[in-house]
N, C-alpha and C. Protein backbone atom coordinates (compact mmCIF):
# COMPACT_ATOMS: atom_id res chain seq x y z
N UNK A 1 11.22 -15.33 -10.18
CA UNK A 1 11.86 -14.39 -9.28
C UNK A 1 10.92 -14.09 -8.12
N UNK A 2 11.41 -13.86 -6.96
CA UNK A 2 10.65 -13.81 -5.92
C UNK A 2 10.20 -12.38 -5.85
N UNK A 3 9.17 -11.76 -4.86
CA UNK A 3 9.19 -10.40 -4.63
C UNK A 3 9.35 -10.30 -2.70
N UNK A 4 10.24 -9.39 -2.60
CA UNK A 4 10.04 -8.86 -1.34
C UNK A 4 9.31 -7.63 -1.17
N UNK A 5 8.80 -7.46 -0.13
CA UNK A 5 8.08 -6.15 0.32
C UNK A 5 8.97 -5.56 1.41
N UNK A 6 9.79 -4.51 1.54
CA UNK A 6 10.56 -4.23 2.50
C UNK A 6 9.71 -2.71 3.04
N UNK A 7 8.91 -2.85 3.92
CA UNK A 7 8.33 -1.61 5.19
C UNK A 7 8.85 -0.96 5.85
N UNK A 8 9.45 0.32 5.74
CA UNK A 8 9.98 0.60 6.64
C UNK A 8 9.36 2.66 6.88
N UNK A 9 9.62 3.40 7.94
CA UNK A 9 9.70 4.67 7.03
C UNK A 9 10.78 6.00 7.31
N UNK A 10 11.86 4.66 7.70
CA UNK A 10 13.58 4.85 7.48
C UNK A 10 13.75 4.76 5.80
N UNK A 11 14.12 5.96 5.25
CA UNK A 11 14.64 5.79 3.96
C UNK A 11 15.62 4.65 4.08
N UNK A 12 16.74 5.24 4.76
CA UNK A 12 18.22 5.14 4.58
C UNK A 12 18.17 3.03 5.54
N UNK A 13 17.05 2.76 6.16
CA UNK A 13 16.78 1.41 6.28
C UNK A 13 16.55 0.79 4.88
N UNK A 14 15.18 1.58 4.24
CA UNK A 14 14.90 0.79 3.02
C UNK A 14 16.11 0.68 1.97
N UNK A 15 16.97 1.25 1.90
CA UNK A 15 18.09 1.25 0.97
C UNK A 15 19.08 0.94 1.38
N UNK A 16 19.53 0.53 2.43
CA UNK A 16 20.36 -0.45 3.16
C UNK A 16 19.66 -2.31 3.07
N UNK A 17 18.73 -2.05 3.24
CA UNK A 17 17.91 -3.78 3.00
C UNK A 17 17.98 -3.83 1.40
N UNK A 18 17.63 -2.53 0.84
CA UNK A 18 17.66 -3.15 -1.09
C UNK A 18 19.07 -3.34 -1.46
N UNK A 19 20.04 -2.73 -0.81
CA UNK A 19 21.34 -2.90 -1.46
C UNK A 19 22.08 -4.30 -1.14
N UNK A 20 21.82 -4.52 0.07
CA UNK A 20 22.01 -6.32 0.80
C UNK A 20 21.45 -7.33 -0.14
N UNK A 21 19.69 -7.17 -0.51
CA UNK A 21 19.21 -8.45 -0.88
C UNK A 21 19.01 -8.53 -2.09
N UNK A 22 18.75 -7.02 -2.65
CA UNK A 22 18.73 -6.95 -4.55
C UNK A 22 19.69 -7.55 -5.44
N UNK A 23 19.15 -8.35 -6.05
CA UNK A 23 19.56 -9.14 -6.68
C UNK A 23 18.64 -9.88 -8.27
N UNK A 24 19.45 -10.74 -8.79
CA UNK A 24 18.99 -11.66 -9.78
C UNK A 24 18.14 -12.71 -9.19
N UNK A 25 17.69 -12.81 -7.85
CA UNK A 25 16.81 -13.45 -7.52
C UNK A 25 15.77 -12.85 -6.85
N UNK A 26 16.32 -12.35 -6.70
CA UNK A 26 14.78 -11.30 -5.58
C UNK A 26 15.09 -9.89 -5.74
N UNK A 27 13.42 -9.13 -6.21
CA UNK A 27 12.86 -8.00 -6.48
C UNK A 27 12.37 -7.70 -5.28
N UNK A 28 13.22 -6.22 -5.01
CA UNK A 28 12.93 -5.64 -3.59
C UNK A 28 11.59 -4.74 -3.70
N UNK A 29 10.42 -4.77 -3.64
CA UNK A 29 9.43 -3.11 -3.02
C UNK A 29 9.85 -2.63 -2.31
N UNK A 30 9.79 -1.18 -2.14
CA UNK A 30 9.90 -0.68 -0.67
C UNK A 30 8.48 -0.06 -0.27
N UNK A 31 8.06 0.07 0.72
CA UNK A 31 6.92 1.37 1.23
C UNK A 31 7.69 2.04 2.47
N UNK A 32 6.89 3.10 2.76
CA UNK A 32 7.43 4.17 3.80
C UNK A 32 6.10 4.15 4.83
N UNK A 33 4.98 3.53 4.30
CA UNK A 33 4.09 3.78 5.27
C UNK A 33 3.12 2.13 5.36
N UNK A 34 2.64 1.50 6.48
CA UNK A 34 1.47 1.07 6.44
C UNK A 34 0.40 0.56 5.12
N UNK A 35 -0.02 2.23 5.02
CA UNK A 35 -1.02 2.03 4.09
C UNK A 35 -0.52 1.98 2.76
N UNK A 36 0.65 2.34 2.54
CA UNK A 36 1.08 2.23 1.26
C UNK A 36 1.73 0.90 0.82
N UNK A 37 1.93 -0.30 1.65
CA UNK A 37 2.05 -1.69 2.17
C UNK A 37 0.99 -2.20 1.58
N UNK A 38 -0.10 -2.25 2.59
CA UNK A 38 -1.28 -2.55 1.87
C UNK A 38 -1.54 -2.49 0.44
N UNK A 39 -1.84 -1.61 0.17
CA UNK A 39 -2.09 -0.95 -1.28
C UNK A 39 -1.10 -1.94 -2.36
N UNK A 40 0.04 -1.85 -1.92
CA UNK A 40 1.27 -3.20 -2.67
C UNK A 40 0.27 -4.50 -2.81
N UNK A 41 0.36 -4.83 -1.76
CA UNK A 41 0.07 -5.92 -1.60
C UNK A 41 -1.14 -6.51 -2.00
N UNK A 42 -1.86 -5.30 -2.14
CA UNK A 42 -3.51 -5.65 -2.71
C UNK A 42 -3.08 -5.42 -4.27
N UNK A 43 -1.99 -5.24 -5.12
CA UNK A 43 -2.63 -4.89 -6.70
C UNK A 43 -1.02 -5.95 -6.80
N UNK A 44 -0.32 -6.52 -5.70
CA UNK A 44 0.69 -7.78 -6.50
C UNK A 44 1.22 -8.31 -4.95
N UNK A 45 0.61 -9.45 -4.72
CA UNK A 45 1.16 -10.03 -3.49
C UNK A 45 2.87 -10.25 -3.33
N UNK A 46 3.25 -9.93 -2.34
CA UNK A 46 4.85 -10.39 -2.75
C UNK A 46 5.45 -11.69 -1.63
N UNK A 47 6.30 -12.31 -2.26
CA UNK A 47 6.66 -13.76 -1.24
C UNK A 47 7.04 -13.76 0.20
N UNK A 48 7.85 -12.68 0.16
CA UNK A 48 8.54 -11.49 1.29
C UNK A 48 7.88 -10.47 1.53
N UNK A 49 7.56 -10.31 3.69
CA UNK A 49 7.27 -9.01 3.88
C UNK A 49 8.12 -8.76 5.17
N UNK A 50 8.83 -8.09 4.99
CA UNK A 50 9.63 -7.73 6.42
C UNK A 50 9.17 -5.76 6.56
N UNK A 51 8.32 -5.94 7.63
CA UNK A 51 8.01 -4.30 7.83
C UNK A 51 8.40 -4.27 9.24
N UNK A 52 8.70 -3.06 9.45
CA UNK A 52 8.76 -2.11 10.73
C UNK A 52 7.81 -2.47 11.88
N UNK A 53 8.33 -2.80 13.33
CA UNK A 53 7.02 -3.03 13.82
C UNK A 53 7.08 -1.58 14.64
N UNK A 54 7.45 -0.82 13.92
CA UNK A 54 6.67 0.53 14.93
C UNK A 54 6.45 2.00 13.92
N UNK A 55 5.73 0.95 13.00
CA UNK A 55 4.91 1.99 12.19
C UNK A 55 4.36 3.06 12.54
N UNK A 56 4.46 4.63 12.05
CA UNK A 56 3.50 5.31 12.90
C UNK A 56 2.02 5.63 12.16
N UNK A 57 1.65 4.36 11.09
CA UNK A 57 0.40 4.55 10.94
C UNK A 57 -0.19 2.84 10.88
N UNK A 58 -0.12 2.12 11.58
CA UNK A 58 -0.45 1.02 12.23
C UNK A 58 -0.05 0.40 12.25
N UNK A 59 -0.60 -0.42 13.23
CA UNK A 59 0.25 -1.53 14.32
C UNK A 59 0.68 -2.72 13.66
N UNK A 60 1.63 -3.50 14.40
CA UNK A 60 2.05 -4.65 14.02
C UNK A 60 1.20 -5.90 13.67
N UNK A 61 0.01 -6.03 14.54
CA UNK A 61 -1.24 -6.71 14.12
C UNK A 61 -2.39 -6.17 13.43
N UNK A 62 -2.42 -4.60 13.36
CA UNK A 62 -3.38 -4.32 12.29
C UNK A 62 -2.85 -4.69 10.84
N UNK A 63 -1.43 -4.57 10.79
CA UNK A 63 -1.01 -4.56 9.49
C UNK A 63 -1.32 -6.17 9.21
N UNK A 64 0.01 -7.34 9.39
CA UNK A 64 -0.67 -8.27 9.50
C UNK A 64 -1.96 -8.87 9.02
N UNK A 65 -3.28 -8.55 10.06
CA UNK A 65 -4.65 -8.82 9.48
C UNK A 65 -4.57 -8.41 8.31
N UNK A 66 -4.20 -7.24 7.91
CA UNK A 66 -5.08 -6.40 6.75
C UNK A 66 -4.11 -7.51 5.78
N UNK A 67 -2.57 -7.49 5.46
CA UNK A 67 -2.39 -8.48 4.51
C UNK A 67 -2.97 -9.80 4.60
N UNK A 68 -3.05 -10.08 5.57
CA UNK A 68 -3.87 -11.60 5.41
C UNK A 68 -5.12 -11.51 5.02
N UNK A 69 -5.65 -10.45 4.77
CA UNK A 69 -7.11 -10.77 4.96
C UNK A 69 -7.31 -10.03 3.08
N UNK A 70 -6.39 -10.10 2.89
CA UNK A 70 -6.14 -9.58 0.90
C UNK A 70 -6.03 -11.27 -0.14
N UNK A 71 -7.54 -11.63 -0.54
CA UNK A 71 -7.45 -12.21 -1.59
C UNK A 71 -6.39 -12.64 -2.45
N UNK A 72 -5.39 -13.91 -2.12
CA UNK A 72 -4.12 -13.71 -3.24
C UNK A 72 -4.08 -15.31 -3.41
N UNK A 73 -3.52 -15.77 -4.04
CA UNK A 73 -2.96 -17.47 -4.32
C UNK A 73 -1.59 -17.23 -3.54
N UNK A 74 -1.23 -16.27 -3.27
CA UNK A 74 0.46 -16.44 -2.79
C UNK A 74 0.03 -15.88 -0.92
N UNK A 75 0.98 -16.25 -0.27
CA UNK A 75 0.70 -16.27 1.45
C UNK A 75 1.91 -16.14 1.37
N UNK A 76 1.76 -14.94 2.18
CA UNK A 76 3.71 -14.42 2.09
C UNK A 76 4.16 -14.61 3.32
N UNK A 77 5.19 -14.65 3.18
CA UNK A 77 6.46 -14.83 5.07
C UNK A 77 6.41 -13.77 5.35
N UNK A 78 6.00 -13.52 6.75
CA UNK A 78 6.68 -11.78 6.82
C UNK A 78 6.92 -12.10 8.58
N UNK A 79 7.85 -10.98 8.31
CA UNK A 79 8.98 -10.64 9.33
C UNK A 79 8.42 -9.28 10.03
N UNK A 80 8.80 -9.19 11.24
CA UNK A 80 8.60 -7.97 12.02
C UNK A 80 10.02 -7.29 12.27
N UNK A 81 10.15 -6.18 12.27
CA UNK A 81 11.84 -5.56 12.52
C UNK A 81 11.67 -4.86 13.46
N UNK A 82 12.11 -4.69 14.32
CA UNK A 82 12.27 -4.37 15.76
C UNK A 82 13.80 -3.88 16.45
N UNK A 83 13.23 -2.78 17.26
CA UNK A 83 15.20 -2.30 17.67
C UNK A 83 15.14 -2.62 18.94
N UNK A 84 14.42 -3.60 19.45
CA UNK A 84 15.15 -4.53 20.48
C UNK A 84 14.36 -5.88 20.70
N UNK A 85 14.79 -6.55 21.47
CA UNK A 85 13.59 -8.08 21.52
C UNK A 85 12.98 -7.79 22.64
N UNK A 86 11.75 -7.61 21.95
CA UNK A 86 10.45 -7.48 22.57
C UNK A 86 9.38 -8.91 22.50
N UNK A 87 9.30 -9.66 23.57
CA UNK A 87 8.89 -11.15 23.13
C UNK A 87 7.54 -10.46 23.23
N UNK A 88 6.82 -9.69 23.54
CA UNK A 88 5.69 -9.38 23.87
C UNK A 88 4.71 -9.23 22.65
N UNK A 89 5.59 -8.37 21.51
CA UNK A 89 4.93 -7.42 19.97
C UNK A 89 5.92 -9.16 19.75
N UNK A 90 6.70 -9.36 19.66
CA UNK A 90 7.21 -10.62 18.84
C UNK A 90 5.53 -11.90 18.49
N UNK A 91 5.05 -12.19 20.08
CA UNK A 91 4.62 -13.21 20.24
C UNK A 91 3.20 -12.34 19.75
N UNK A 92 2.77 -10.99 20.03
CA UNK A 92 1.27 -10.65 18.74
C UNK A 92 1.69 -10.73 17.57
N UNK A 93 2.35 -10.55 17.03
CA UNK A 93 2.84 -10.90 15.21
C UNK A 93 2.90 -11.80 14.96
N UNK A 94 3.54 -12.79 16.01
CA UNK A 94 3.14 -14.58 15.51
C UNK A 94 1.76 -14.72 15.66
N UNK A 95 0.92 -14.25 16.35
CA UNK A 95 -0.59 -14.92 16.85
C UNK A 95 -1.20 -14.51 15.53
N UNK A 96 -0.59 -12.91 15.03
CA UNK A 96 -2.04 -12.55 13.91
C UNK A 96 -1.16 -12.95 12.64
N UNK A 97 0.12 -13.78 12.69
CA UNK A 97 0.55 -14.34 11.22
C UNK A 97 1.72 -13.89 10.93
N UNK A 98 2.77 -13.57 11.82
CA UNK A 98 4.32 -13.52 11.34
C UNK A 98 5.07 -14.62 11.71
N UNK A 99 6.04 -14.77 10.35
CA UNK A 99 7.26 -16.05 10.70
C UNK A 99 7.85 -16.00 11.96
N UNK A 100 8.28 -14.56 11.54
CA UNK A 100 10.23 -14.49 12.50
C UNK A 100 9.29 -12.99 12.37
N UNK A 101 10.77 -12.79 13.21
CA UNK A 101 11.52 -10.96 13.51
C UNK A 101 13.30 -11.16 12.91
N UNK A 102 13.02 -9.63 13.14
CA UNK A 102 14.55 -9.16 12.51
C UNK A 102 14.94 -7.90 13.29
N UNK A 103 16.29 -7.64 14.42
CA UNK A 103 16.15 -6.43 14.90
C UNK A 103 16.76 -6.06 13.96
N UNK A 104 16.90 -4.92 14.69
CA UNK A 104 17.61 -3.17 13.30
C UNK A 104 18.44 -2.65 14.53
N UNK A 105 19.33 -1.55 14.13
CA UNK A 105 19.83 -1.86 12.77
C UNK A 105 20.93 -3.57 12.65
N UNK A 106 20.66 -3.44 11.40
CA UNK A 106 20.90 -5.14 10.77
C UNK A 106 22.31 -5.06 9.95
N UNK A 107 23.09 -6.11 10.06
CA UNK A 107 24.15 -6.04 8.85
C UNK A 107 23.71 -7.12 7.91
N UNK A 108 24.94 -7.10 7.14
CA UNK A 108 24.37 -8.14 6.01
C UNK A 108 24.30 -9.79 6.31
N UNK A 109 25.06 -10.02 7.10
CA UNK A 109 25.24 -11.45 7.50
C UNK A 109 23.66 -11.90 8.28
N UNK A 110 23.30 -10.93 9.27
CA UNK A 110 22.21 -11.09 9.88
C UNK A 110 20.96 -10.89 8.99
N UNK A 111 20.29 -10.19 7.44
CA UNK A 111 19.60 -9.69 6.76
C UNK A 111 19.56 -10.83 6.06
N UNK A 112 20.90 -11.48 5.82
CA UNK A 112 21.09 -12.51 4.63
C UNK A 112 20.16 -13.97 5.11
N UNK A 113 20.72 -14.19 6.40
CA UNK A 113 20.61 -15.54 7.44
C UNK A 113 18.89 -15.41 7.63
N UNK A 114 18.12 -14.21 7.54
CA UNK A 114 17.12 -14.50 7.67
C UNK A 114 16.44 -14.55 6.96
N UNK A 115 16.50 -14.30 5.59
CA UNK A 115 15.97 -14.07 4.08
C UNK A 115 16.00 -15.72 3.63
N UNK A 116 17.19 -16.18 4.22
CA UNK A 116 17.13 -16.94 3.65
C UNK A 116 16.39 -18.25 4.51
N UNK A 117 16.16 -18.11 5.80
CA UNK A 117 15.14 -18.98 6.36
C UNK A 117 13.85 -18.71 5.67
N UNK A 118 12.89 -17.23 5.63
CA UNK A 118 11.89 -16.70 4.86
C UNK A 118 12.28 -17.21 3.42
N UNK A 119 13.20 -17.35 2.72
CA UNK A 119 12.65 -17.88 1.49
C UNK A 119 12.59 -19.67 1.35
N UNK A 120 12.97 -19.98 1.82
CA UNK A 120 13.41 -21.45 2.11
C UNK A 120 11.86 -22.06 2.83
N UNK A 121 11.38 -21.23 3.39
CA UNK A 121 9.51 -21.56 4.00
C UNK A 121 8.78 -20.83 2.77
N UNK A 122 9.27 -19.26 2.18
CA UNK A 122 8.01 -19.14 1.31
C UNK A 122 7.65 -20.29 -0.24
């Protein structure tokens, strides 16, 4: 079974993404913050990370580094979510190690279509 990490610190986001992708194949996390991301990710890497890129406790490339830079056998896909296309934060998240983006708010067809490019690479 896969794990996702879903970032956000929209409740009512994080439980709109767990109710879409939860399933018999994939185990959703949620965090509400940054550092509480981290912290996931340092005591169980997950295959999936789609976080918020406008965290208000760090940035889209601090976060990034800090998971990449966590000791794991697994190298996860992660996604940036964004409420508009910004090629600017798009193209720093690719430089310090993101797949894709995902804007918000998202329906299921659009959540689904990209989960399933991210699992199909992780």
């Amino acid at each position: 079974m896969k794990r996702c990490l879903f970032v956000d610190d929209s409740a009512v986001i994080r439980k709109v993404a767990k109710r879409i992708l939860g399933g018999p194949d994939l185990q959703i996390v949620e965090a509400a913050t940054g550092f509480d991301a981290i912290a996931l990710c340092s005591s169980e890497m997950p295959d999936i990370i789609v976080f918020d890129g406008a965290l208000p406790d760090m940035t889209s490339v601090e976060f990034i580094r800090r998971v990449r830079g966590i000791e794991s056998s697994v190298r996860p896909q992660i996604a940036i979510c964004l409420t508009e296309v910004d090629l600017s934060a798009i193209m720093r998240a690719k430089r310090a190690g993101a797949q894709g983006y995902l804007l918000k708010p998202f329906n299921r067809p659009q959540l689904l279509d990209r989960f399933r490019v991210l699992q199909n690479a992780a």
